[in-house]
C-alpha atoms as a PDB file:
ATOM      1  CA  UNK A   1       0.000   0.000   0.000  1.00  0.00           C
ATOM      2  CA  UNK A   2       1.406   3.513  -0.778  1.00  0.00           C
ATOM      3  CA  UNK A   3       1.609   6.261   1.775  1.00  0.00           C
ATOM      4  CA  UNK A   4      -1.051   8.301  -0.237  1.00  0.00           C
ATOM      5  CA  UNK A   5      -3.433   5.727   0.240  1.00  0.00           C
ATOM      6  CA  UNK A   6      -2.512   5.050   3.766  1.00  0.00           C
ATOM      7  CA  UNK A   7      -3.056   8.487   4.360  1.00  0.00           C
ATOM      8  CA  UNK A   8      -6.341   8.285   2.796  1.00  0.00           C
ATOM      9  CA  UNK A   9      -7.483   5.338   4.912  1.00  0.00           C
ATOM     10  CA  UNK A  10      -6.365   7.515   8.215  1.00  0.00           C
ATOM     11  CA  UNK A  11      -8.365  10.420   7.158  1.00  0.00           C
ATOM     12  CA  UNK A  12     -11.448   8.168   6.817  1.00  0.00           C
ATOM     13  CA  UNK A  13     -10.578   6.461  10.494  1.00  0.00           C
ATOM     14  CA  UNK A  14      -9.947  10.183  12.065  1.00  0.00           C
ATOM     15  CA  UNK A  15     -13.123  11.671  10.181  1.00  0.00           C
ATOM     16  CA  UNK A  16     -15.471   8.744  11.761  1.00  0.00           C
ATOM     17  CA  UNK A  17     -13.985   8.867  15.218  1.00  0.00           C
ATOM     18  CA  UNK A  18     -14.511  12.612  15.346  1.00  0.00           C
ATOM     19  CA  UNK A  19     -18.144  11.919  14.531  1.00  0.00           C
ATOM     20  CA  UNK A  20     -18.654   9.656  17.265  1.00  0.00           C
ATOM     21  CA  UNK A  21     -17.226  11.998  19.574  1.00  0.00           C
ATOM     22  CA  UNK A  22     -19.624  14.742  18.375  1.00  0.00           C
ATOM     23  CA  UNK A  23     -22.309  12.194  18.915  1.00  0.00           C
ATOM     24  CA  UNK A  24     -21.400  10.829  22.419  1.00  0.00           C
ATOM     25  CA  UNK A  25     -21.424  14.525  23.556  1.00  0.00           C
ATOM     26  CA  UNK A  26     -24.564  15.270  21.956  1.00  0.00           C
ATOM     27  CA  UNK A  27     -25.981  11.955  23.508  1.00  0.00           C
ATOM     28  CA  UNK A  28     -24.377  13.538  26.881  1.00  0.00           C
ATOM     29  CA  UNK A  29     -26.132  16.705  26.781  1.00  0.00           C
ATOM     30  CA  UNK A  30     -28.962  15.140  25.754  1.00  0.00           C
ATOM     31  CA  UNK A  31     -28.863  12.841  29.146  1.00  0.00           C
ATOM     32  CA  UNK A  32     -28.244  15.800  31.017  1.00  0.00           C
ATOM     33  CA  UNK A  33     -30.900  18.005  30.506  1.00  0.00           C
ATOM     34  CA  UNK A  34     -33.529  15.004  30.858  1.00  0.00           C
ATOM     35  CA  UNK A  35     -31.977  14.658  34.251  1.00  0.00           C
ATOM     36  CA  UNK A  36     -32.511  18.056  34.623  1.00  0.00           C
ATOM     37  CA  UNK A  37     -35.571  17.846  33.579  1.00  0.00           C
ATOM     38  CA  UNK A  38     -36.374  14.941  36.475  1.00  0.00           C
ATOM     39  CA  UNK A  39     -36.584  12.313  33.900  1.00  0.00           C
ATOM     40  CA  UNK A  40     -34.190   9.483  34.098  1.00  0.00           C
ATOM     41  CA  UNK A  41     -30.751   9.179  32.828  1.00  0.00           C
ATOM     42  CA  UNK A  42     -30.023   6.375  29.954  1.00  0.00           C
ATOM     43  CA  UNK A  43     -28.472   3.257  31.651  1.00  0.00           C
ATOM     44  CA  UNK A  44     -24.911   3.408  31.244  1.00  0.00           C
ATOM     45  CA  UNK A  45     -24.318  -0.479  29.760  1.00  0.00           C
ATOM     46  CA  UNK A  46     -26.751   0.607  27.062  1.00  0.00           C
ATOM     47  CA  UNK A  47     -25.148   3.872  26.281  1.00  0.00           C
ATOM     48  CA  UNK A  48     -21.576   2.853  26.049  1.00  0.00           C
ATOM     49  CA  UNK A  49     -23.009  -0.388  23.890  1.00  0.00           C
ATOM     50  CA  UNK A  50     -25.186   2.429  21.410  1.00  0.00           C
ATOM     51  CA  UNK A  51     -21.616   3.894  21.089  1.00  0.00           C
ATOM     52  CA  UNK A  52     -19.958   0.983  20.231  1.00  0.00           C
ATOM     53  CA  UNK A  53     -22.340   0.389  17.609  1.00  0.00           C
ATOM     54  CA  UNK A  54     -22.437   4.065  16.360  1.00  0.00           C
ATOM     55  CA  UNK A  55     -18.477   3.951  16.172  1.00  0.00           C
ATOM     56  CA  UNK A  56     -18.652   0.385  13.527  1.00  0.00           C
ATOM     57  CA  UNK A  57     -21.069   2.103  11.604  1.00  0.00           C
ATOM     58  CA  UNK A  58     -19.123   5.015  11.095  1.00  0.00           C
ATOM     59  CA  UNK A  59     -16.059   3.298  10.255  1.00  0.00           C
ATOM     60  CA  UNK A  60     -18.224   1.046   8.139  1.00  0.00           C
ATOM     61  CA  UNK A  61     -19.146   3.584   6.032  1.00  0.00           C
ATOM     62  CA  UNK A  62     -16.437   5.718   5.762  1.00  0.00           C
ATOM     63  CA  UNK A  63     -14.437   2.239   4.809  1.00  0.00           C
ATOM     64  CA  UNK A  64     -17.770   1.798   2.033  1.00  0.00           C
ATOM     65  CA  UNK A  65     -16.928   5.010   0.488  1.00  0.00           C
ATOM     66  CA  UNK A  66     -13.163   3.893  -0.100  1.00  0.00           C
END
């Protein structure tokens, strides 16, 4: 593989991990103003397991594009 493409493919990596960042702290804002409101706060097995899944999916697709 040639450093151009290698480059390429860490682009694609960095450009779906920043998403899921942007997404976990939306999700965390999110969780904290239903707590806020007095609702209750997403289960923390769940959430880290809805990231997980959000994370493949980005690198899934950014790898799709390729």
């Amino acid at each position: 593989m040639d450093a151009r493409k290698l480059d390429y493919y860490h682009r694609l990596e960095q450009q779906a991990r920043i998403r899921f960042e942007v997404d976990q702290l939306n999700d965390a804002i999110k969780g904290m103003r239903e707590i806020r409101a007095g609702q209750p706060g997403m289960d923390p097995q769940k959430a880290k397991a809805r990231g997980q899944q959000r994370l493949d999916a980005a690198i899934a697709a950014h790898k799709a594009r390729a």
